[in-house]
PDB file of N, CA and C in Angstrom:
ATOM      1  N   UNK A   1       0.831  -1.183   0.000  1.00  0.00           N
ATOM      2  CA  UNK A   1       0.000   0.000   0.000  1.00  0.00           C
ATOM      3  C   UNK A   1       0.871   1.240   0.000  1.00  0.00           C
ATOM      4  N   UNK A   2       0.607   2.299  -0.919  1.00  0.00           N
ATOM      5  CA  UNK A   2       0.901   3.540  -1.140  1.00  0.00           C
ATOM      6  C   UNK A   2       0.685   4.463   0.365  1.00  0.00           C
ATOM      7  N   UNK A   3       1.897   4.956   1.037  1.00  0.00           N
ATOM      8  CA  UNK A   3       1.628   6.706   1.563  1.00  0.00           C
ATOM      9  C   UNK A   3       0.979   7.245   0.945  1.00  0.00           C
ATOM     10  N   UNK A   4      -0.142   7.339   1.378  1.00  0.00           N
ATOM     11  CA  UNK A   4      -1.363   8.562   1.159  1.00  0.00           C
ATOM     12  C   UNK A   4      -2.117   8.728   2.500  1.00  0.00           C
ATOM     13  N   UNK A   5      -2.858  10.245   2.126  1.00  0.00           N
ATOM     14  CA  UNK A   5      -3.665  10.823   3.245  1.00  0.00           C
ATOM     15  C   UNK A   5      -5.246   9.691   2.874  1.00  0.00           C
ATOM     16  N   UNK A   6      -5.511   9.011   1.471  1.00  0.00           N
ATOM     17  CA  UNK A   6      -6.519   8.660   1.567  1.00  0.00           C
ATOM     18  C   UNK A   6      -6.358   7.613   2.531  1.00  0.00           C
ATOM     19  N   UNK A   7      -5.275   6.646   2.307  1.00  0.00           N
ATOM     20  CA  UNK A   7      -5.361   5.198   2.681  1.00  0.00           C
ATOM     21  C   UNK A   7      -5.270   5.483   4.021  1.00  0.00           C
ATOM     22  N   UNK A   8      -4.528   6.311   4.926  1.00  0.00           N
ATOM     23  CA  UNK A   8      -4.505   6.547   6.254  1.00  0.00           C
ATOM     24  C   UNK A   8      -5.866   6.717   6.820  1.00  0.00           C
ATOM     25  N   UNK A   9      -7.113   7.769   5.764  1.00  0.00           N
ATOM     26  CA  UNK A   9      -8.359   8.238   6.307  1.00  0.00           C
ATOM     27  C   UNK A   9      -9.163   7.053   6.041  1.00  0.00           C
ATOM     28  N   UNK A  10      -8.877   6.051   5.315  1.00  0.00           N
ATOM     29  CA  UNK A  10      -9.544   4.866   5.328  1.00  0.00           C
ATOM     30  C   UNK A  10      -9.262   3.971   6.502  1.00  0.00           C
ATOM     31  N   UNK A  11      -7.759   3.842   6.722  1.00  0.00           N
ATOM     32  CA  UNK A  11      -7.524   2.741   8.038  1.00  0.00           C
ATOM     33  C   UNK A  11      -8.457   3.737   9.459  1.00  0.00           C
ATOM     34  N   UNK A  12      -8.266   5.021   9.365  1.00  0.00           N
ATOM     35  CA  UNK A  12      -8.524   5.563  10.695  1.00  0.00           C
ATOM     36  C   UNK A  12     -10.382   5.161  10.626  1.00  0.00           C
ATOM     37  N   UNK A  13     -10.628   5.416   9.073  1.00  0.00           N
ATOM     38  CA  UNK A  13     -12.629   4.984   9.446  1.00  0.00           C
ATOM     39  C   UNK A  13     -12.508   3.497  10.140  1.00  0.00           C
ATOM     40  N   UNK A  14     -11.798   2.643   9.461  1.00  0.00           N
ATOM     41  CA  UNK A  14     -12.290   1.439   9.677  1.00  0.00           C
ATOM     42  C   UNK A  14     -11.946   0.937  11.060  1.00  0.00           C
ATOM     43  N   UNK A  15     -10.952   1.786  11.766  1.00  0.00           N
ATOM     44  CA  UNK A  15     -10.901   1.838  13.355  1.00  0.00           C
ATOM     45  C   UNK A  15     -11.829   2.025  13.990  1.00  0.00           C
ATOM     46  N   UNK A  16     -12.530   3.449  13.445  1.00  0.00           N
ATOM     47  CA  UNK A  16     -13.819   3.934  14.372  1.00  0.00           C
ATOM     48  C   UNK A  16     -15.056   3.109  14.102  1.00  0.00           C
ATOM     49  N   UNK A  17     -14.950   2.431  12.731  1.00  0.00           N
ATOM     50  CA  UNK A  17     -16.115   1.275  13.084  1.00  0.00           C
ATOM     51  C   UNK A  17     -15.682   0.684  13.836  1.00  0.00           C
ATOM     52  N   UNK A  18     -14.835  -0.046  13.848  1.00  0.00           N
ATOM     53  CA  UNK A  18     -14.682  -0.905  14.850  1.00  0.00           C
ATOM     54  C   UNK A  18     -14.493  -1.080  16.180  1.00  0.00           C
ATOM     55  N   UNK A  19     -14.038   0.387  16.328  1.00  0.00           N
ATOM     56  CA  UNK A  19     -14.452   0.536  18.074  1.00  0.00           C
ATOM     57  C   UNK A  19     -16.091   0.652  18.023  1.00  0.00           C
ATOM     58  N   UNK A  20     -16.705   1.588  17.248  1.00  0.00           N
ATOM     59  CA  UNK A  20     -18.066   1.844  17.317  1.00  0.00           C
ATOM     60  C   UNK A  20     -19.155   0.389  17.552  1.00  0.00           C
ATOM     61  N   UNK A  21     -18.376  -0.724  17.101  1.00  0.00           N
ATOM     62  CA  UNK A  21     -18.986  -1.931  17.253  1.00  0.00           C
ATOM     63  C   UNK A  21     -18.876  -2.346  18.524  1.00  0.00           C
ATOM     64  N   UNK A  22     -17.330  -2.333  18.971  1.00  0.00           N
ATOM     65  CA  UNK A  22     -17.149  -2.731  20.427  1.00  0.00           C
ATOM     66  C   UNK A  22     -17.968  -2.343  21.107  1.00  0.00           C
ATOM     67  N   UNK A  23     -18.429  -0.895  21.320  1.00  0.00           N
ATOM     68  CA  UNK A  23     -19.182  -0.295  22.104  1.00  0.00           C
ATOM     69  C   UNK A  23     -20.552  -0.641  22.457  1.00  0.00           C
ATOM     70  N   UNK A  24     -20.966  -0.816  20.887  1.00  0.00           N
ATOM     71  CA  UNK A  24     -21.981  -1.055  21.099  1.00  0.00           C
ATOM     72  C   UNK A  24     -22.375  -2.368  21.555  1.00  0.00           C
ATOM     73  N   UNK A  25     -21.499  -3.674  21.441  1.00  0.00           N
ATOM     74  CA  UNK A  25     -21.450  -4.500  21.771  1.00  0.00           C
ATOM     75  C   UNK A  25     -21.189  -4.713  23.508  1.00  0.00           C
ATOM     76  N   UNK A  26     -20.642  -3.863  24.031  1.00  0.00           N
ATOM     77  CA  UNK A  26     -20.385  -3.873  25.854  1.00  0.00           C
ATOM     78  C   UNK A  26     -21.954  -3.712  25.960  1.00  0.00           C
ATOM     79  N   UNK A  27     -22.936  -3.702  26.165  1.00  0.00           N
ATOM     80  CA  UNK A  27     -23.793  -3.707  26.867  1.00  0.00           C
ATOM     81  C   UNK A  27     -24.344  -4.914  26.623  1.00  0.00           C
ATOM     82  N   UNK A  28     -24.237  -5.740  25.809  1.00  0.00           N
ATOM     83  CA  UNK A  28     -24.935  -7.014  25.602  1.00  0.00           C
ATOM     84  C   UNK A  28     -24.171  -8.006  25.722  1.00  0.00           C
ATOM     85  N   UNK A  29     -22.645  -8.298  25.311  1.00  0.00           N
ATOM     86  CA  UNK A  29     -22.113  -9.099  25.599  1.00  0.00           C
ATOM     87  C   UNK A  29     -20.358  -8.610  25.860  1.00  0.00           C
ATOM     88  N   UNK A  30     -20.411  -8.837  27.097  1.00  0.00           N
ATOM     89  CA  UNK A  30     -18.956  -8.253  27.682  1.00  0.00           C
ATOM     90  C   UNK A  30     -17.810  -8.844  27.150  1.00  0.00           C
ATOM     91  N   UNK A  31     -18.243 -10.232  26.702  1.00  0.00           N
ATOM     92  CA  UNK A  31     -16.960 -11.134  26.375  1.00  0.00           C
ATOM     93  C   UNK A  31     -16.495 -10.835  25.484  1.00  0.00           C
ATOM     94  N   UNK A  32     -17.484 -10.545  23.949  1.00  0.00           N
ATOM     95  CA  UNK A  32     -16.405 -10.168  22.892  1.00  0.00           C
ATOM     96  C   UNK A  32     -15.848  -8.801  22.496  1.00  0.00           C
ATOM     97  N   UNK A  33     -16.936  -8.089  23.628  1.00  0.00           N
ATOM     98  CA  UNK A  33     -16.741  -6.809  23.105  1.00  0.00           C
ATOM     99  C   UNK A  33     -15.063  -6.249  23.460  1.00  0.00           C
ATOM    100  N   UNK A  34     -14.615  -6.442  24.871  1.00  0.00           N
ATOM    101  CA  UNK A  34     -13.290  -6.054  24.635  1.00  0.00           C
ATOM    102  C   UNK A  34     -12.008  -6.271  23.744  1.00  0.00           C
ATOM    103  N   UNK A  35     -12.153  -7.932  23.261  1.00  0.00           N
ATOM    104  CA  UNK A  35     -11.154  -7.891  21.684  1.00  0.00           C
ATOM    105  C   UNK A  35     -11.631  -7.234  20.586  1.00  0.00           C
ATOM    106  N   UNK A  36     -12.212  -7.429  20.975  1.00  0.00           N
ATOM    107  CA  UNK A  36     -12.842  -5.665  19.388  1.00  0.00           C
ATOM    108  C   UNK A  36     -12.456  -4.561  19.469  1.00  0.00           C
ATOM    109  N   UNK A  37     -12.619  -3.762  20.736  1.00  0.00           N
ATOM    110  CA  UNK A  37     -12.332  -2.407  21.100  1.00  0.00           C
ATOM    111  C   UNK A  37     -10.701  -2.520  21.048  1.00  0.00           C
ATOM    112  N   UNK A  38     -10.098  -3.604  21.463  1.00  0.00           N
ATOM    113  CA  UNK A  38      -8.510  -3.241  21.444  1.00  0.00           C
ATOM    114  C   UNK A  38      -8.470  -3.564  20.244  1.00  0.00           C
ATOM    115  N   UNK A  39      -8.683  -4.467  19.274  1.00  0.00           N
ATOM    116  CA  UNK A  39      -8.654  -4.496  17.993  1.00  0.00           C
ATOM    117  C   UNK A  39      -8.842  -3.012  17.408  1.00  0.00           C
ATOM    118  N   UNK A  40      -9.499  -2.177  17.141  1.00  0.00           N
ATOM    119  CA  UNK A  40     -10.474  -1.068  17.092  1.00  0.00           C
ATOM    120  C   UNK A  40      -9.086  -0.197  17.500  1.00  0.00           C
ATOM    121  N   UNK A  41      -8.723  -0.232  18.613  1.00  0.00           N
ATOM    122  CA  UNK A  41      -7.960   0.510  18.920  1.00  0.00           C
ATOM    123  C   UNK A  41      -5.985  -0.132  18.497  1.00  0.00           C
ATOM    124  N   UNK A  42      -5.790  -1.034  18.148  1.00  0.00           N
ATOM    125  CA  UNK A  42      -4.973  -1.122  17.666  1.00  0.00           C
ATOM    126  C   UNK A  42      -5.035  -0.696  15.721  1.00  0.00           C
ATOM    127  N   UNK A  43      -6.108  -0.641  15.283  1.00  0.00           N
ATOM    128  CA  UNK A  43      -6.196  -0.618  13.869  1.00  0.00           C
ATOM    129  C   UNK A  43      -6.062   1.385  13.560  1.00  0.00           C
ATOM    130  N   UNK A  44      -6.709   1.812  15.135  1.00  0.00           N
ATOM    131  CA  UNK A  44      -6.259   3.431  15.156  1.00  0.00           C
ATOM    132  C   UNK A  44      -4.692   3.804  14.971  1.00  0.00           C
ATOM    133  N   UNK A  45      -4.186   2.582  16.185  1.00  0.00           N
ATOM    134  CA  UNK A  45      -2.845   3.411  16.134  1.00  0.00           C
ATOM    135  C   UNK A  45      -2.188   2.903  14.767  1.00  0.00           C
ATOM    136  N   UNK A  46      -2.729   1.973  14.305  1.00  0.00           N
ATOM    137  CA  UNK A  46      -1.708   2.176  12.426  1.00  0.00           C
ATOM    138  C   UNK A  46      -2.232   3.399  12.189  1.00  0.00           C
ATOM    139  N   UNK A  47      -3.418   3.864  12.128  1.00  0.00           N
ATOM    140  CA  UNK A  47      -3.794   4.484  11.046  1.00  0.00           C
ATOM    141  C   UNK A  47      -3.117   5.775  10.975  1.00  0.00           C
ATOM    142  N   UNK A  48      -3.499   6.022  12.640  1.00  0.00           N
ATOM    143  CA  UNK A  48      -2.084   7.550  12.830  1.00  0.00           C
ATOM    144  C   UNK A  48      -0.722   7.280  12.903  1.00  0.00           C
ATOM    145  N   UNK A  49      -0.397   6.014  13.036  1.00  0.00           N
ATOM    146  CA  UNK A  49       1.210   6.122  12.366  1.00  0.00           C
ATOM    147  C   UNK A  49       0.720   6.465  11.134  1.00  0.00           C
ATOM    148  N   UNK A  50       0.293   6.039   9.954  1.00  0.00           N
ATOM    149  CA  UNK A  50       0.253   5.755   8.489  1.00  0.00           C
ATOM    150  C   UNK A  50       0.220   7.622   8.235  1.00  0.00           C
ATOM    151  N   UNK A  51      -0.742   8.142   8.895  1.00  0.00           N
ATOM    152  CA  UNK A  51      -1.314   9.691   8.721  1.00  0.00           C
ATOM    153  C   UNK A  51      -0.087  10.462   8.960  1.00  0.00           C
ATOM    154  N   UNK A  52       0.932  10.011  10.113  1.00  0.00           N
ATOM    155  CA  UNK A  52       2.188  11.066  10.728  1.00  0.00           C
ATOM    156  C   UNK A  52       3.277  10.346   9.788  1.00  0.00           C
ATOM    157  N   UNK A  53       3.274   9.840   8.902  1.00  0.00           N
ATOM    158  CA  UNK A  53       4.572   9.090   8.087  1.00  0.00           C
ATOM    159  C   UNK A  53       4.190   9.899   6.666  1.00  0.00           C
ATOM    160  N   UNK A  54       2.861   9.659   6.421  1.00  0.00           N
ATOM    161  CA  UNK A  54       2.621  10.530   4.978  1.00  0.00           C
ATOM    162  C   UNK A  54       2.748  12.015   5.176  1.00  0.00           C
ATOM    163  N   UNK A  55       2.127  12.915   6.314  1.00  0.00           N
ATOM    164  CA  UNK A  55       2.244  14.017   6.930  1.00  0.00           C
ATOM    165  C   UNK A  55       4.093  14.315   6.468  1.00  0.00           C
ATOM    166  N   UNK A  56       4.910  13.513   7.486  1.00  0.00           N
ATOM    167  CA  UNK A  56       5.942  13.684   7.201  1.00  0.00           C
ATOM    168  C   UNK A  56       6.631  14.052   5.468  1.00  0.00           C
ATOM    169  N   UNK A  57       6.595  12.651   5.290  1.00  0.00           N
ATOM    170  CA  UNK A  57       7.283  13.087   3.659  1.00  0.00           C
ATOM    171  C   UNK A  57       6.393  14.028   3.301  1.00  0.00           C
ATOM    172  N   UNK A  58       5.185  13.789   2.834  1.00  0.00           N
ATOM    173  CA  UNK A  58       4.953  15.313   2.405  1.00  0.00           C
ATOM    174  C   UNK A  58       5.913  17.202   2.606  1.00  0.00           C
ATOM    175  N   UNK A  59       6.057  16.988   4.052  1.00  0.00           N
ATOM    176  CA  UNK A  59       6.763  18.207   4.491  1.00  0.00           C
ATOM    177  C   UNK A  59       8.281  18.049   3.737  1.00  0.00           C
ATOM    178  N   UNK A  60       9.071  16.931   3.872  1.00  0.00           N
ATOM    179  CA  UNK A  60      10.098  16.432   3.591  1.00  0.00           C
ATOM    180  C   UNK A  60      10.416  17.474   1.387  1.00  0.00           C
ATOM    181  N   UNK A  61       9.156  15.969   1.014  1.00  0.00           N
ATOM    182  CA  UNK A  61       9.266  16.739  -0.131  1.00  0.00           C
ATOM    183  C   UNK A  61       8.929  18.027  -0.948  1.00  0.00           C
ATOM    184  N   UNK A  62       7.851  18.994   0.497  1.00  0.00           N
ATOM    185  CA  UNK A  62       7.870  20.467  -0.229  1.00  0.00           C
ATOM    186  C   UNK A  62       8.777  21.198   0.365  1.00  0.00           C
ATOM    187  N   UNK A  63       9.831  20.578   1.433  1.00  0.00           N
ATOM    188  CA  UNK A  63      11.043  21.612   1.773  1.00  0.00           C
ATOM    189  C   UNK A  63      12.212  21.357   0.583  1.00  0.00           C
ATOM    190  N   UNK A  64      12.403  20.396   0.341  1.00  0.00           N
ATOM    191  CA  UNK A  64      13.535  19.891  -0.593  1.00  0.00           C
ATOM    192  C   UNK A  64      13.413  20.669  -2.076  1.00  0.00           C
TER     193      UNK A  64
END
């Protein structure tokens, strides 16, 4: 996969579904809902690495 701001704003949606599921899932069933939410929340922190790496070069290549 390509550095881009899209593919980063895609991993970061598909985080917030997936916490958004966890959540909604803690009130009905406790058991699965917490591997989801850390799932959910591990699929965030790629996404803002992915967002602060493209961020970067970008700056990189309009100073150069």
């Amino acid at each position: 996969m390509k550095l881009s701001l899209r593919n980063a704003v895609l991993i970061l949606l598909a985080g917030m579904i997936v916490l958004a599921t966890g959540s909604f899932l803690n009130s009905s069933k406790t058991q699965f809902s917490d591997p989801i939410i850390l799932s959910g929340l591990a699929i965030e922190f790629i996404g803002t690495i992915w967002l602060v790496l493209y961020l970067n070069q970008r700056r990189k290549r309009h100073k150069a």
